[in-house]
PDB file of N, CA and C in Angstrom:
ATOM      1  N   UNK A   1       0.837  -1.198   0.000  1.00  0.00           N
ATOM      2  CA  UNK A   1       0.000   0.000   0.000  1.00  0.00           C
ATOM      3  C   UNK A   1       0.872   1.249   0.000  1.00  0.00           C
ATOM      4  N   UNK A   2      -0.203   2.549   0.109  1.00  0.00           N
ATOM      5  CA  UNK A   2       0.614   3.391  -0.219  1.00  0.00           C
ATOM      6  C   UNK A   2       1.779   3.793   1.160  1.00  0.00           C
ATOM      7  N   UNK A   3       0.745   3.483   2.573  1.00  0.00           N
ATOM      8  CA  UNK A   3       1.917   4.108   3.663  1.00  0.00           C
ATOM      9  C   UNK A   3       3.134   3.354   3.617  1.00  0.00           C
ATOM     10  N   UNK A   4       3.124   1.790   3.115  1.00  0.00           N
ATOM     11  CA  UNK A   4       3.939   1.282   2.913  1.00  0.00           C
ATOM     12  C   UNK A   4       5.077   2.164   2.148  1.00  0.00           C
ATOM     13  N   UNK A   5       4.992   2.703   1.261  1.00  0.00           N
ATOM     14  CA  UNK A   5       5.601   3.130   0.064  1.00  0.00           C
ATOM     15  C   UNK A   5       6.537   4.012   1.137  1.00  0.00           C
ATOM     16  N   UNK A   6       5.336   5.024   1.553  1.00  0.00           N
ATOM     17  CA  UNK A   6       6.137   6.243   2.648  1.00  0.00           C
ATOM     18  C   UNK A   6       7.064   5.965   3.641  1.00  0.00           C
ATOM     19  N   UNK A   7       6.577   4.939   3.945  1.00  0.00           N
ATOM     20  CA  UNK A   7       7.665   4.002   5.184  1.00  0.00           C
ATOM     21  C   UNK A   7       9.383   4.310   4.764  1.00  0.00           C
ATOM     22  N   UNK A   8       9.368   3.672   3.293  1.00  0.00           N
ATOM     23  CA  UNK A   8      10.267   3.011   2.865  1.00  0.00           C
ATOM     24  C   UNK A   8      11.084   4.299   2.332  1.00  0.00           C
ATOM     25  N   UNK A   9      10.273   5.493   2.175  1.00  0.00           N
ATOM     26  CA  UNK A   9      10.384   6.573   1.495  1.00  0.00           C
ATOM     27  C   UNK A   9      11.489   7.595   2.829  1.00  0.00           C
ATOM     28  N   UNK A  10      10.737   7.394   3.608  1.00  0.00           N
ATOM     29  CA  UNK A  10      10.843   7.839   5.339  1.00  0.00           C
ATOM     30  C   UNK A  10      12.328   7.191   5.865  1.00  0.00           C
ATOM     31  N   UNK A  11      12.625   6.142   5.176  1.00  0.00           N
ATOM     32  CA  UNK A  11      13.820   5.255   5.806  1.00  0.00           C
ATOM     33  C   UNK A  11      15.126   6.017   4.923  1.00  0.00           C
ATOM     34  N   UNK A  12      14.462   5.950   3.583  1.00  0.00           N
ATOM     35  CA  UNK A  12      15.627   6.553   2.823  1.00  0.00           C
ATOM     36  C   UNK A  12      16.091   7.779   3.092  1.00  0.00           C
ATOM     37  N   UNK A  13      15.278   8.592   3.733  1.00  0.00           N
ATOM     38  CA  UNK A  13      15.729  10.106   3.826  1.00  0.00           C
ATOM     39  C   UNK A  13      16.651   9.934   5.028  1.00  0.00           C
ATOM     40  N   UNK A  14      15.936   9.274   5.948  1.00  0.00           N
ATOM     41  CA  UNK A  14      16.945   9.222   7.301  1.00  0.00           C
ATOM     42  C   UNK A  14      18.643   8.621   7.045  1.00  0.00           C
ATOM     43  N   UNK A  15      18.320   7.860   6.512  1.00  0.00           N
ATOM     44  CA  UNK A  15      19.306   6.712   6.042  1.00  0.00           C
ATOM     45  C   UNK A  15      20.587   8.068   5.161  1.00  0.00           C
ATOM     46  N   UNK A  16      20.100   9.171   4.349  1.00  0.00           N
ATOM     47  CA  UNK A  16      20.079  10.308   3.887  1.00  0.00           C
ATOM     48  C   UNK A  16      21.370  11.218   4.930  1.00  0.00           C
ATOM     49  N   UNK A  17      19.769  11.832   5.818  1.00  0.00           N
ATOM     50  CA  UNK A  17      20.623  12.302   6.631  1.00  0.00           C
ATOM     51  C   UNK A  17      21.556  11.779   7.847  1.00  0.00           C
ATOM     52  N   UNK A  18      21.841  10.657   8.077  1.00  0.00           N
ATOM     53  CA  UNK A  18      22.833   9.974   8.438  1.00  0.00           C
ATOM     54  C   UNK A  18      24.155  10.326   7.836  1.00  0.00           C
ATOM     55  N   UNK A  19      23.682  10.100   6.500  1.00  0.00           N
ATOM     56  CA  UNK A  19      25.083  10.342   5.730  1.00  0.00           C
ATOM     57  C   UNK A  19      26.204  11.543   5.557  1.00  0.00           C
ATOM     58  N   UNK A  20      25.033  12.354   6.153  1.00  0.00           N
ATOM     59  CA  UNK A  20      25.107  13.863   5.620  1.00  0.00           C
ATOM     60  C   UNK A  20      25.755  14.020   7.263  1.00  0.00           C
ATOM     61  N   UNK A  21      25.427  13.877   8.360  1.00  0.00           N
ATOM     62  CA  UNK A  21      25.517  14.105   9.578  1.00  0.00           C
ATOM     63  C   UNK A  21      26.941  13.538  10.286  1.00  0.00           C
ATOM     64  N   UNK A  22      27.203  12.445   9.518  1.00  0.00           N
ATOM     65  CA  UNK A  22      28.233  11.622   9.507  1.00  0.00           C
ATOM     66  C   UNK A  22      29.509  12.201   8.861  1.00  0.00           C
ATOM     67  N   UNK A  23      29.618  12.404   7.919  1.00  0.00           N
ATOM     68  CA  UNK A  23      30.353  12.662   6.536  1.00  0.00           C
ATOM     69  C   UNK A  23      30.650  13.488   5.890  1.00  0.00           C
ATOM     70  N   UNK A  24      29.496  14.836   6.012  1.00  0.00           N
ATOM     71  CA  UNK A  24      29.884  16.554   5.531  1.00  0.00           C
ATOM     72  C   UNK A  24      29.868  17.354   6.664  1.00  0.00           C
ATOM     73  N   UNK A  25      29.188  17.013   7.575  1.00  0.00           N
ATOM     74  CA  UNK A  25      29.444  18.461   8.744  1.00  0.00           C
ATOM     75  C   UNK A  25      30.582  18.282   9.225  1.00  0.00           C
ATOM     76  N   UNK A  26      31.354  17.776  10.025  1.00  0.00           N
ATOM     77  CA  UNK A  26      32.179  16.542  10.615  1.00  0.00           C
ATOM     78  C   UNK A  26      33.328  17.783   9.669  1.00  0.00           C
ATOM     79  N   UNK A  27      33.254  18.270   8.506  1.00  0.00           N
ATOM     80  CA  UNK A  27      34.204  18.643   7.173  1.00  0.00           C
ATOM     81  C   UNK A  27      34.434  20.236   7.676  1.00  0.00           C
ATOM     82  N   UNK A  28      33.430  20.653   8.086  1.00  0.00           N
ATOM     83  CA  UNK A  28      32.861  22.166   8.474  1.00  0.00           C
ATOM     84  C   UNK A  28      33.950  22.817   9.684  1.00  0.00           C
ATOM     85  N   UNK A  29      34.434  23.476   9.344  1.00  0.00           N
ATOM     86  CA  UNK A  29      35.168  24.185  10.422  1.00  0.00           C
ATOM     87  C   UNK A  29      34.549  24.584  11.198  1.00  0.00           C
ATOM     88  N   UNK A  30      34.564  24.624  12.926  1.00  0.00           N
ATOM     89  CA  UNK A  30      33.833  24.710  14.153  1.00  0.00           C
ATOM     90  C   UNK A  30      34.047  26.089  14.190  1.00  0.00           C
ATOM     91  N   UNK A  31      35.188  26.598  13.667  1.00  0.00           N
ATOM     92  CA  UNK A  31      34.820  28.523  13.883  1.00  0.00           C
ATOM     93  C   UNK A  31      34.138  28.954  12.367  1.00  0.00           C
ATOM     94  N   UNK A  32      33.164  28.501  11.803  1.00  0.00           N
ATOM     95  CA  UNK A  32      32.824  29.181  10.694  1.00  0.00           C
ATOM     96  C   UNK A  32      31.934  30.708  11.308  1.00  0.00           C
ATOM     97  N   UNK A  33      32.464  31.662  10.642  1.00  0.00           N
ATOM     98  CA  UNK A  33      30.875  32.451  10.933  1.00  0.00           C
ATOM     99  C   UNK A  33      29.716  33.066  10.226  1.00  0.00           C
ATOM    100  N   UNK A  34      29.009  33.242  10.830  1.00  0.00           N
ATOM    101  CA  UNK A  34      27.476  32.956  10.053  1.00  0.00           C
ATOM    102  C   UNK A  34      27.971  34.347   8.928  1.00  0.00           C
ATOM    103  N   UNK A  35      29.050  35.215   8.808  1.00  0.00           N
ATOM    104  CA  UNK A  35      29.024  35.973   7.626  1.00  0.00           C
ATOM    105  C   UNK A  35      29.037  35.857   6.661  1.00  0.00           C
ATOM    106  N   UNK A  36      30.140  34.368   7.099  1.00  0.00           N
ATOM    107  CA  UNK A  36      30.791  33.988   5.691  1.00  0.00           C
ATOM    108  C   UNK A  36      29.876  33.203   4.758  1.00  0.00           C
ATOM    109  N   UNK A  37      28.489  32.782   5.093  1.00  0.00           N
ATOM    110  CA  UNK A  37      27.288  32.430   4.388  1.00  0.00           C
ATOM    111  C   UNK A  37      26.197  32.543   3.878  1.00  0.00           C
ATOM    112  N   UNK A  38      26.479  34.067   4.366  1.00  0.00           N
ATOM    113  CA  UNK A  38      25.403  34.913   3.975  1.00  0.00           C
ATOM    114  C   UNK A  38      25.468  34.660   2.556  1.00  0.00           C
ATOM    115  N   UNK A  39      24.702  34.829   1.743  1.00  0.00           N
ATOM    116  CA  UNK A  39      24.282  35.168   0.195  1.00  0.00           C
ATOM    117  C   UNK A  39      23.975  36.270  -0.299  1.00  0.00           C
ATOM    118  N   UNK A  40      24.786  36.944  -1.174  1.00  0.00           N
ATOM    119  CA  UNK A  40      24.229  38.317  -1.394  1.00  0.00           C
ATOM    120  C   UNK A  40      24.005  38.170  -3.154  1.00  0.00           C
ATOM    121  N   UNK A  41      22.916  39.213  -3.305  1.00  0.00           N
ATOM    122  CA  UNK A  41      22.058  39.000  -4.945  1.00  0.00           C
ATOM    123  C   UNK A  41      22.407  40.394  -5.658  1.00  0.00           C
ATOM    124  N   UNK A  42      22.775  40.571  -6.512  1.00  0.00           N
ATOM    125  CA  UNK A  42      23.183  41.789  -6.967  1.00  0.00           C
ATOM    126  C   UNK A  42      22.745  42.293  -8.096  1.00  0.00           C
TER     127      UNK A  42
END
């Protein structure tokens, strides 16, 4: 069925951010500051 589908849908994202939580922040320098991410549109 369909919640089935979502279940499986629901696992992958986590499974996702695991990866992400694990593997790219971990990369991130602990003194970044929030300036240097700002986005500016010109």
């Amino acid at each position: 069925m369909a919640t089935d589908e979502l279940v499986r849908l629901r696992t992958n994202l986590n499974s996702i951010d695991n990866e992400i939580l694990e593997h790219i922040l971990p990369e991130v320098p602990a003194d970044n500051d929030d300036a240097e991410l700002e986005v500016t549109t010109g």
